[in-house]
N, C-alpha and C. Protein backbone atom coordinates (compact mmCIF):
# COMPACT_ATOMS: atom_id res chain seq x y z
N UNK A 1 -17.20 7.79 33.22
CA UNK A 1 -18.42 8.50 33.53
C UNK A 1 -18.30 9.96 33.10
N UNK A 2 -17.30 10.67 33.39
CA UNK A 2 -16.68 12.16 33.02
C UNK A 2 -17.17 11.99 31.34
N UNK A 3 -16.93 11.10 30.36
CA UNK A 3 -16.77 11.06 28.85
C UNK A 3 -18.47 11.03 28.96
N UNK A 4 -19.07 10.66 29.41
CA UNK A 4 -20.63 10.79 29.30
C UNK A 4 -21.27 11.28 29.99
N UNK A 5 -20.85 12.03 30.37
CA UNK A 5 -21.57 13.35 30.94
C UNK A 5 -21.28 14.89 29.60
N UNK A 6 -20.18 14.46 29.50
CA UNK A 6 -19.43 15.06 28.25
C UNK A 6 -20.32 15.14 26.98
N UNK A 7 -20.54 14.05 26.69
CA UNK A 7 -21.36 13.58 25.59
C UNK A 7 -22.94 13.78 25.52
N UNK A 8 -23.34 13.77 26.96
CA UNK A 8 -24.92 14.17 26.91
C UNK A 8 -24.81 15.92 27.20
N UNK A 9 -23.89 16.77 27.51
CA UNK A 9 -24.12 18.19 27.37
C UNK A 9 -24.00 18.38 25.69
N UNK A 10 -22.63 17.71 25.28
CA UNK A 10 -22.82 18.48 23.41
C UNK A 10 -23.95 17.62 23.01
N UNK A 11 -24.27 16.93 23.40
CA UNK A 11 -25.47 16.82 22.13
C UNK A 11 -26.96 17.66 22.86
N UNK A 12 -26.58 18.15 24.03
CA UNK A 12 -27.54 18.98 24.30
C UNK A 12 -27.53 20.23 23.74
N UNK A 13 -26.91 20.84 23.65
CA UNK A 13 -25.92 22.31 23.19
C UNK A 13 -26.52 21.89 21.52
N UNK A 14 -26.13 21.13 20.94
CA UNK A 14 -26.45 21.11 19.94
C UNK A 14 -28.27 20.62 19.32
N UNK A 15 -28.97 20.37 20.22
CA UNK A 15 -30.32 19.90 19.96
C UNK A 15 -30.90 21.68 20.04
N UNK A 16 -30.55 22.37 21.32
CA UNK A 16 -30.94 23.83 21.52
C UNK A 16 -30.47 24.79 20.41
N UNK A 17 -29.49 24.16 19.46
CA UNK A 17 -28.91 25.39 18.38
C UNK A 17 -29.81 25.14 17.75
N UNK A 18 -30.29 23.39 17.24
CA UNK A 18 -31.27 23.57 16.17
C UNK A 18 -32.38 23.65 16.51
N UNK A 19 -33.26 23.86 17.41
CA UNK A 19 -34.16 24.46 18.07
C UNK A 19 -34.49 25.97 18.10
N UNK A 20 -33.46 26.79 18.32
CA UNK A 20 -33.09 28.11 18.21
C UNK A 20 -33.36 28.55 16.58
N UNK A 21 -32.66 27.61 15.70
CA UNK A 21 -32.35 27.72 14.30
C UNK A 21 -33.37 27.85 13.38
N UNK A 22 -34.48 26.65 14.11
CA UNK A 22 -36.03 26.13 13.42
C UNK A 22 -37.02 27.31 13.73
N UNK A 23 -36.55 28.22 14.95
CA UNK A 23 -37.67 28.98 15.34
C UNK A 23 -37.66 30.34 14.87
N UNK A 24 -35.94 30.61 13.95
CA UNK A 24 -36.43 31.66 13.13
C UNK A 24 -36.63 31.69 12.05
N UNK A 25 -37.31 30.24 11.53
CA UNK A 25 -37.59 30.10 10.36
C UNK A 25 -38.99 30.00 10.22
N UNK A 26 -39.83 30.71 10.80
CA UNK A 26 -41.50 30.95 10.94
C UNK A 26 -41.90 31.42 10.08
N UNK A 27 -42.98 30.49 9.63
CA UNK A 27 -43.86 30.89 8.50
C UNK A 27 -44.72 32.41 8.51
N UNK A 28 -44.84 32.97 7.73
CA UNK A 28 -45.09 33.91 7.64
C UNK A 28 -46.30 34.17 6.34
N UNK A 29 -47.35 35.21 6.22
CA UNK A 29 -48.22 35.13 5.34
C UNK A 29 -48.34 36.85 4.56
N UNK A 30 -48.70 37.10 4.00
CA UNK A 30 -48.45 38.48 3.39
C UNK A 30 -49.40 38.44 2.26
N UNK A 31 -50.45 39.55 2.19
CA UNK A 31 -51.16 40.28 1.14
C UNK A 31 -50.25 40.55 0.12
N UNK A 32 -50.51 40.03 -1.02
CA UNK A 32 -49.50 40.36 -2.19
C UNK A 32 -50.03 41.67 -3.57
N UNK A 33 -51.45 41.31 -3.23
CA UNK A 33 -52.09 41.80 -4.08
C UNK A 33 -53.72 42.30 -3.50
N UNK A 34 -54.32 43.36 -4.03
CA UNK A 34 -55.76 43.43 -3.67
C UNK A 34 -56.71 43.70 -4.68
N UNK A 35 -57.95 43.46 -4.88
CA UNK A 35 -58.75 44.07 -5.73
C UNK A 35 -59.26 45.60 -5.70
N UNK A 36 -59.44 45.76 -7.22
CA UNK A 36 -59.87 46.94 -6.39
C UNK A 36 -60.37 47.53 -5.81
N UNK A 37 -61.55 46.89 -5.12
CA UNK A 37 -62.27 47.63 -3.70
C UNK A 37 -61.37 47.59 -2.93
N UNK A 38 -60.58 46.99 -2.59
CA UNK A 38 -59.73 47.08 -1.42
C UNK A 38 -59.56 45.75 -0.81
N UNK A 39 -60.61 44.27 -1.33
CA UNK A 39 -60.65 43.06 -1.26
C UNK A 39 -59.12 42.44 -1.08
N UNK A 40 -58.87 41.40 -0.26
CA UNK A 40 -57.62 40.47 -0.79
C UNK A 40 -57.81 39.64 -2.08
N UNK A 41 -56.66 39.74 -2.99
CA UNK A 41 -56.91 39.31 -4.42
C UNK A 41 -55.66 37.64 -4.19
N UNK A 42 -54.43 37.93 -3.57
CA UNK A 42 -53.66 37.16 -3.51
C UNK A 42 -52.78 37.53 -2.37
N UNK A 43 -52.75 36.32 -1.85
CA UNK A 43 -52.02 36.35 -0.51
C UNK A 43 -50.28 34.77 -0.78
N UNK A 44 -49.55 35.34 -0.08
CA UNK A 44 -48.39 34.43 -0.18
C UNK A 44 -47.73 33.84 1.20
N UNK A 45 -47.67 32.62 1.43
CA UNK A 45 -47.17 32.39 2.61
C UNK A 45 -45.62 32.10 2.14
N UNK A 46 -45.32 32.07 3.38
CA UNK A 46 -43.66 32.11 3.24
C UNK A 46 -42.65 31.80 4.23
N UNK A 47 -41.35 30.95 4.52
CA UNK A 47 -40.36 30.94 5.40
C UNK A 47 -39.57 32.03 5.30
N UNK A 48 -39.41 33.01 6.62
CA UNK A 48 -38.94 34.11 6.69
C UNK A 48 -37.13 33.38 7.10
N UNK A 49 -36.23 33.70 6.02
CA UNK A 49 -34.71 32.99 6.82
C UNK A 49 -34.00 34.34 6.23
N UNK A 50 -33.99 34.95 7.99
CA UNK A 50 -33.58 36.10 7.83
C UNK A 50 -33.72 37.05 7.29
N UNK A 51 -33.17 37.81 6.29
CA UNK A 51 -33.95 38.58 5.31
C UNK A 51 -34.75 38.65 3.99
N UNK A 52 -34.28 36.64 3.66
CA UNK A 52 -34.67 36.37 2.58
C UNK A 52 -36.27 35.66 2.89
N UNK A 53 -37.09 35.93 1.74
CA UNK A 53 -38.54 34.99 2.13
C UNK A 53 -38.73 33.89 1.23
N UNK A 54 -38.95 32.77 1.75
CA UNK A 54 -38.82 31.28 0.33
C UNK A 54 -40.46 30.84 0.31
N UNK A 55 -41.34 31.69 -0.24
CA UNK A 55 -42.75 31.27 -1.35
C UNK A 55 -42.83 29.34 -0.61
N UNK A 56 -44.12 29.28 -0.07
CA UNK A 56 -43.63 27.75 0.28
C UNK A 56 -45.72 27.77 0.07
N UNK A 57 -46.27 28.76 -0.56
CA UNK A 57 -48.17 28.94 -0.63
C UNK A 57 -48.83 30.00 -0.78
N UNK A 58 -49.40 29.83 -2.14
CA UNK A 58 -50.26 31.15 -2.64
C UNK A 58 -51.74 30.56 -2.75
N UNK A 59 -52.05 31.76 -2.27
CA UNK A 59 -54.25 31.30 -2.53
C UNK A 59 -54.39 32.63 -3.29
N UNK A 60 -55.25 32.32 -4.33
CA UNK A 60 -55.81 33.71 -4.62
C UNK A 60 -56.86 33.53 -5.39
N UNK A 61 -57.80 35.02 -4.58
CA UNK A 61 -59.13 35.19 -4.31
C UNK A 61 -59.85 36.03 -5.88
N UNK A 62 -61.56 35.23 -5.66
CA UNK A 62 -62.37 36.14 -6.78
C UNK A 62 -63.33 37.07 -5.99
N UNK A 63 -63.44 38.25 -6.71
CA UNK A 63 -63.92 39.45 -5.91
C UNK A 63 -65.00 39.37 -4.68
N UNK A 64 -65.01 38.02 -5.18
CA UNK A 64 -66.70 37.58 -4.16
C UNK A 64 -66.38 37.04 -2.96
N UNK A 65 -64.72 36.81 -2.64
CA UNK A 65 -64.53 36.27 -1.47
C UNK A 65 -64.19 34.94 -1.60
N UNK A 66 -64.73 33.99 -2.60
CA UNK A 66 -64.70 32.51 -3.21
C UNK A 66 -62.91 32.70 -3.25
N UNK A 67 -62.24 31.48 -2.94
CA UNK A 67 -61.09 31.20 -3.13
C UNK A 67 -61.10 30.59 -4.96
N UNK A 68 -59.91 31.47 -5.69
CA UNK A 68 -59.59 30.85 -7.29
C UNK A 68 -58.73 29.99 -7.30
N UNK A 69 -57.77 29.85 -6.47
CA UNK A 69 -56.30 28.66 -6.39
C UNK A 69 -56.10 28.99 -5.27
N UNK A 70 -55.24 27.38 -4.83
CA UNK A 70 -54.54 27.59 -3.73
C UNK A 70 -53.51 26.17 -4.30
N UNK A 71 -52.23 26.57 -4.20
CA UNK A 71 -51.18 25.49 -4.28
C UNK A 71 -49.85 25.76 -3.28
N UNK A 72 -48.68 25.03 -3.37
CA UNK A 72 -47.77 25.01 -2.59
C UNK A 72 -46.63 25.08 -3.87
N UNK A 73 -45.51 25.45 -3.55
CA UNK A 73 -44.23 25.88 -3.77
C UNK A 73 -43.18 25.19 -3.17
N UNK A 74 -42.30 24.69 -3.93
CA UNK A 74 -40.52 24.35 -2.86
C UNK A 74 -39.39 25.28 -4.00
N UNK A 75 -38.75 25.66 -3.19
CA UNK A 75 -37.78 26.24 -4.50
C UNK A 75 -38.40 27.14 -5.42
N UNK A 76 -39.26 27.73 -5.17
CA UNK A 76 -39.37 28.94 -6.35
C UNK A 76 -40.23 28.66 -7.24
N UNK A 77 -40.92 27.06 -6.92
CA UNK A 77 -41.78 26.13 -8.22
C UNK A 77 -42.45 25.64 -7.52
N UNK A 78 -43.61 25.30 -8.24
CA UNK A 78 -44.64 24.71 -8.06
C UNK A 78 -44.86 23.40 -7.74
N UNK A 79 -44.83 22.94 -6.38
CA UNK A 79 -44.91 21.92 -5.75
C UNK A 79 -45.85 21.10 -5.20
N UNK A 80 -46.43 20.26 -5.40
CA UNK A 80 -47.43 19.59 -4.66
C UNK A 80 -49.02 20.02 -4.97
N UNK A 81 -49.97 19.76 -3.59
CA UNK A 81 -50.98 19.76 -4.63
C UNK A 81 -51.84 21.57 -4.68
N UNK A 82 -52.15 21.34 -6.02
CA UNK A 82 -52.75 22.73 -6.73
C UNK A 82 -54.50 22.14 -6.94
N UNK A 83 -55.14 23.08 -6.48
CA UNK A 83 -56.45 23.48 -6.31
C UNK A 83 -57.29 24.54 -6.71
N UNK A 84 -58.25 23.97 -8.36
CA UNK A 84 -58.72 25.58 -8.63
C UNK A 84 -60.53 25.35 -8.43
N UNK A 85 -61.33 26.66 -8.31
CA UNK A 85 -62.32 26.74 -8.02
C UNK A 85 -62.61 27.61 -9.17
N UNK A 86 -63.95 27.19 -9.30
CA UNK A 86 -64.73 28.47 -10.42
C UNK A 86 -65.32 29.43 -9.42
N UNK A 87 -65.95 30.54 -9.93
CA UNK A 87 -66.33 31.33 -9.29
C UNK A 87 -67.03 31.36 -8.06
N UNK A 88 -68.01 30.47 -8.52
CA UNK A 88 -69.31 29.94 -7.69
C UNK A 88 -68.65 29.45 -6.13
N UNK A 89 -66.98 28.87 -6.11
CA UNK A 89 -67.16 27.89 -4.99
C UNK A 89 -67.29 26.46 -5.19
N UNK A 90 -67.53 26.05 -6.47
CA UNK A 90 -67.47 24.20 -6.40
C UNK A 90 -66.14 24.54 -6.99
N UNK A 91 -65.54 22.95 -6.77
CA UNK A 91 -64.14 22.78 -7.38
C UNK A 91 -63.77 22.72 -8.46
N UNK A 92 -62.79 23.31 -9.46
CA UNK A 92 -62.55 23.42 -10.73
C UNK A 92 -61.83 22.30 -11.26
N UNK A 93 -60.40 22.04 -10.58
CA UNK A 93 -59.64 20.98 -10.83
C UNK A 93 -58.88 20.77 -9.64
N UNK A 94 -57.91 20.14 -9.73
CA UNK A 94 -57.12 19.88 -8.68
C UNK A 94 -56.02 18.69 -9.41
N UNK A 95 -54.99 19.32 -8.95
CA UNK A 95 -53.50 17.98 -9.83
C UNK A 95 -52.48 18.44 -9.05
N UNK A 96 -51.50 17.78 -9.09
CA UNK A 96 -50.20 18.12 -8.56
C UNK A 96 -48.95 18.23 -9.52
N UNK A 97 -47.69 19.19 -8.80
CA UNK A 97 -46.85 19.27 -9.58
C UNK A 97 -45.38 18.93 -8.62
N UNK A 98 -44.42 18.68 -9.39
CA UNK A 98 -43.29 18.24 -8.61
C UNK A 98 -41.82 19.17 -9.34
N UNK A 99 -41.42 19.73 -8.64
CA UNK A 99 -40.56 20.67 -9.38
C UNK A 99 -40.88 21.48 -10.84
N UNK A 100 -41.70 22.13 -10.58
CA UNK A 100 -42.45 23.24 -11.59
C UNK A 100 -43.64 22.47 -12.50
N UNK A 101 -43.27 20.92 -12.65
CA UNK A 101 -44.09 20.58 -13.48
C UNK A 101 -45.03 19.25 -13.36
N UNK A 102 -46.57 19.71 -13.95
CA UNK A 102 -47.86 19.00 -13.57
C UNK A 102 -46.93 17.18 -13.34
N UNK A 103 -47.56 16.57 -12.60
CA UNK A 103 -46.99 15.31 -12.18
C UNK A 103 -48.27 14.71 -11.21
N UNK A 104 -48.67 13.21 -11.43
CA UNK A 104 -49.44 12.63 -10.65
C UNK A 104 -51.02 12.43 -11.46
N UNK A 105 -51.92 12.13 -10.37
CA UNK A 105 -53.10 12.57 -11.00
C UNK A 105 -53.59 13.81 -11.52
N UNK A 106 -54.83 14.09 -12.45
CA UNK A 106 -55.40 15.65 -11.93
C UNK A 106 -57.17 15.82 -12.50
N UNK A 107 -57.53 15.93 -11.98
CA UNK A 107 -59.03 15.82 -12.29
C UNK A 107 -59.61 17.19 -12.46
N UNK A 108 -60.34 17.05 -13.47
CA UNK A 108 -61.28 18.31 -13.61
C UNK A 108 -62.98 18.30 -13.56
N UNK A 109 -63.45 19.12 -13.18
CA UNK A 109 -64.55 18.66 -12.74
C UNK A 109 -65.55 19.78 -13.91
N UNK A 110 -67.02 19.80 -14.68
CA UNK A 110 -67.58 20.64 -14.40
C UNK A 110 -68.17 21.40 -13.29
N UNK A 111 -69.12 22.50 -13.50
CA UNK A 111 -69.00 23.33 -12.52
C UNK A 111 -70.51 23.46 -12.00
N UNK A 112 -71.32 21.75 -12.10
CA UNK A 112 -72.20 20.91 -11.81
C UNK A 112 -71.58 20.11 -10.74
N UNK A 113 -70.39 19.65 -10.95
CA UNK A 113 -69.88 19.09 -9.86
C UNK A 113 -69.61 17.78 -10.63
N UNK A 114 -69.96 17.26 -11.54
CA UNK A 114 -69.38 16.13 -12.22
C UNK A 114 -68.35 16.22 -13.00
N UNK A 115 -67.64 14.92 -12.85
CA UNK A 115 -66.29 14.90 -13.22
C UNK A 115 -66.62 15.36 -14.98
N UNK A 116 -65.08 15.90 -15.18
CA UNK A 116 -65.48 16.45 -16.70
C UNK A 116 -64.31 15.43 -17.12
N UNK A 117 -63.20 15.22 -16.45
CA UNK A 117 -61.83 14.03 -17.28
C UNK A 117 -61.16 14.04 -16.05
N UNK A 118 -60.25 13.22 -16.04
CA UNK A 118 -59.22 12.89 -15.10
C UNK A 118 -58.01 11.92 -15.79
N UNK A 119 -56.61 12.67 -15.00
CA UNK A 119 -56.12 11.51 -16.32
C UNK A 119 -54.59 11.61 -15.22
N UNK A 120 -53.37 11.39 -15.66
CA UNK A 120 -51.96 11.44 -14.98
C UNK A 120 -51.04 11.91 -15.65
N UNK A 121 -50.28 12.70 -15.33
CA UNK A 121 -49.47 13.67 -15.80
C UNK A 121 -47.79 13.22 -15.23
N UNK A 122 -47.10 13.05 -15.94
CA UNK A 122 -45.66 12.22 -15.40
C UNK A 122 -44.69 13.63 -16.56
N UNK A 123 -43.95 14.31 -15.90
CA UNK A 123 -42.93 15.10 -15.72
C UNK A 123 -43.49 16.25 -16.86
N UNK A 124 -44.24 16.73 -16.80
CA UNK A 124 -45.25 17.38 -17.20
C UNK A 124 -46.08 17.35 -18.69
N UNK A 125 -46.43 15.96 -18.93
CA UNK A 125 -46.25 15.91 -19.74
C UNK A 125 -48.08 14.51 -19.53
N UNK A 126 -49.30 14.54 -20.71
CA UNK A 126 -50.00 13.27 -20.06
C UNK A 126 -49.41 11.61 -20.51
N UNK A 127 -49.61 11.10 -19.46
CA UNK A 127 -49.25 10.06 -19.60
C UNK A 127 -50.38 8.97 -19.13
N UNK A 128 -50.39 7.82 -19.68
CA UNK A 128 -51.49 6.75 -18.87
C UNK A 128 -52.72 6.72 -19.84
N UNK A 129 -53.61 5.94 -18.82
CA UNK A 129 -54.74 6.29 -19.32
C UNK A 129 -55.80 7.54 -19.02
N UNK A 130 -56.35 8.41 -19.80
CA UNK A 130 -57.04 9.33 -19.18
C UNK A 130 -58.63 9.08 -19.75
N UNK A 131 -59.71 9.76 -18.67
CA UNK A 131 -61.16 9.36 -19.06
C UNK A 131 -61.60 10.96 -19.29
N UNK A 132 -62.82 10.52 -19.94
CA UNK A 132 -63.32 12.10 -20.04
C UNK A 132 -64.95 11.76 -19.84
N UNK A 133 -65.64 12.64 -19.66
CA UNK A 133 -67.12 12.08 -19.29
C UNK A 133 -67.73 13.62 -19.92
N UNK A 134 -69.07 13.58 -20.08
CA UNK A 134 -70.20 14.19 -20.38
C UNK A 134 -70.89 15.07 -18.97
N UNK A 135 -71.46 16.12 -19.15
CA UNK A 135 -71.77 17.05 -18.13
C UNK A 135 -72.79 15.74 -17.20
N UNK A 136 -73.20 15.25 -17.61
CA UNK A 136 -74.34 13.95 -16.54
C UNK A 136 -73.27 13.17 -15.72
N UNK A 137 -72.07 12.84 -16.37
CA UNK A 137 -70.78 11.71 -15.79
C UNK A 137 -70.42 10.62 -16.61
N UNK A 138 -71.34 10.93 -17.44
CA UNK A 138 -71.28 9.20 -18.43
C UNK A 138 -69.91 9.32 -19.28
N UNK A 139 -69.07 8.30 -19.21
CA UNK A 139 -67.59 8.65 -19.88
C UNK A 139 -68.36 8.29 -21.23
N UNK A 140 -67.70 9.22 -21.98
CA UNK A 140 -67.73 9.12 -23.64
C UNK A 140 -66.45 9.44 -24.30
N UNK A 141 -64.85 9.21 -23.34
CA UNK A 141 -64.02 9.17 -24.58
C UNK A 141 -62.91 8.22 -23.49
N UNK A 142 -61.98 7.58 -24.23
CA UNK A 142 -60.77 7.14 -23.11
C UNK A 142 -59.70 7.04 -23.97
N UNK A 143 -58.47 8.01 -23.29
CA UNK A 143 -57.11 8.48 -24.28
C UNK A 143 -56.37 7.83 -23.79
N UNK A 144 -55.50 6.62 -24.69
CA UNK A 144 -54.44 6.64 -23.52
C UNK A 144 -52.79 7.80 -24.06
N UNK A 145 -51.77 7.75 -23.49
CA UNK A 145 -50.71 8.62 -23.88
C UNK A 145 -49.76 7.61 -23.24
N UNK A 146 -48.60 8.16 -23.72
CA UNK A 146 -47.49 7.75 -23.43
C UNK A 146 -46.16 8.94 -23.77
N UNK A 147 -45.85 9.30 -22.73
CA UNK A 147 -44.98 10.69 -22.23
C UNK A 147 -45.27 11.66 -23.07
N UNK A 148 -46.73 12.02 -23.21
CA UNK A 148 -47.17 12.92 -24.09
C UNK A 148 -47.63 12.34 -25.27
N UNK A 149 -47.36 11.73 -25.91
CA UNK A 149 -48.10 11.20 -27.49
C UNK A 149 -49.44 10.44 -27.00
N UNK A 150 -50.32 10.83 -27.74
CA UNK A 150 -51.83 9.80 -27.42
C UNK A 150 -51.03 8.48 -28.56
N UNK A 151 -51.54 7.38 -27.84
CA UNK A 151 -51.43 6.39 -28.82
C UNK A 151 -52.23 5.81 -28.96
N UNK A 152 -53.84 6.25 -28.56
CA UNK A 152 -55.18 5.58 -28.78
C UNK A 152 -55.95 6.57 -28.26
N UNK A 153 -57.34 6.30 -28.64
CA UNK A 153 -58.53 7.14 -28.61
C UNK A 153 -59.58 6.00 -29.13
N UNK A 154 -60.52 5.75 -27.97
CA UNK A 154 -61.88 5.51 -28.04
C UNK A 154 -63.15 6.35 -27.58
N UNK A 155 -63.83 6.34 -28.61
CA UNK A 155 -65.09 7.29 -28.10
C UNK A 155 -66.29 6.05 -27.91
N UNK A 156 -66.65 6.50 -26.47
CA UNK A 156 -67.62 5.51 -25.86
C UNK A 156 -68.85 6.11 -25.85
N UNK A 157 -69.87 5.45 -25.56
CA UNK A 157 -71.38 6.49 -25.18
C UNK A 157 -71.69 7.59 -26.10
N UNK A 158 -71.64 7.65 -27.36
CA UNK A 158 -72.08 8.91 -28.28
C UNK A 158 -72.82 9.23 -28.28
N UNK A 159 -74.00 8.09 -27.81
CA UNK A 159 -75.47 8.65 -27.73
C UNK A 159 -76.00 9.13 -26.80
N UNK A 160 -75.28 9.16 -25.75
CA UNK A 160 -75.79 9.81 -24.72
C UNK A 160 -75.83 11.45 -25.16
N UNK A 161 -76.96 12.20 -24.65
CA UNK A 161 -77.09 13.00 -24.76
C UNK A 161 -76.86 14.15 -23.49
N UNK A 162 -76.48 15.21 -23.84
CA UNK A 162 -76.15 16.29 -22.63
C UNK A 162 -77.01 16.53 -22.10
N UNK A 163 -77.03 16.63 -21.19
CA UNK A 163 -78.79 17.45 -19.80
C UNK A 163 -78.09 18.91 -20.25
């Protein structure tokens, strides 16, 4: 009984170190940049460990207040998913990256709000099949690639015409 009583204090002792450990590692956010009225232009979030700060999310702003990007960081690179806006406020694109480089889906939109292409990006590089469409939505081209080389191209819908 003595050996487990033993055993439930260190692993107590030790649940409170990393408890202690996790809580001075608080995220933290910081103005990096401003416009020049005095606007926020770019802001950086961050794990404060100790004196060093590890970049873990940047947003940054167009003079109008509209958010231009917002993505995430691991390591110093560009991680996960990235989000751009045009001026206006509708969405620009959006894709993800995995250790500095584009990876996954990523779609782009015009700034109507219809898709403009969408396609997949594997170690930064396109890969797959990708579509592309006309300011209305109507696809009129489909690429495929393979780790970067297109190895086909069809153009669909030519006649459609642009609004």
């Amino acid at each position: 009984m003595n050996y487990s009583f033993n055993l439930k204090i260190s692993i107590s002792i030790v649940l409170l170190t990393l408890i202690l450990i996790k809580c001075h590692n608080s995220v933290q956010s910081e103005v990096v940049e401003k416009h020049p009225n005095g606007d926020t232009l770019k802001v950086h979030y961050y794990y404060q460990k100790r004196e060093n700060k590890e970049i873990i999310k940047e947003i940054e702003y167009y003079e109008n207040g509209n958010k231009k990007f917002e993505g995430e960081y691991k390591k110093e690179k560009k991680h996960g998913k990235w989000t751009y806006w045009y001026k206006s406020g509708n969405i620009w694109s959006e894709g993800y990256y995995y250790k500095g480089q584009r990876n996954k889906e990523t779609i782009v939109w015009y700034e109507n709000g219809k898709k403009n292409y969408n396609g997949l990006y594997k170690n930064g590089k396109p890969d797959g099949n990708w579509i592309f469409y006309n300011k209305n939505g109507d696809i009129i081209k489909k690429v495929s690639f393979n780790k970067g080389e297109k190895i086909k191209e069809e153009e669909i819908n030519k006649d459609i015409p642009f609004k």
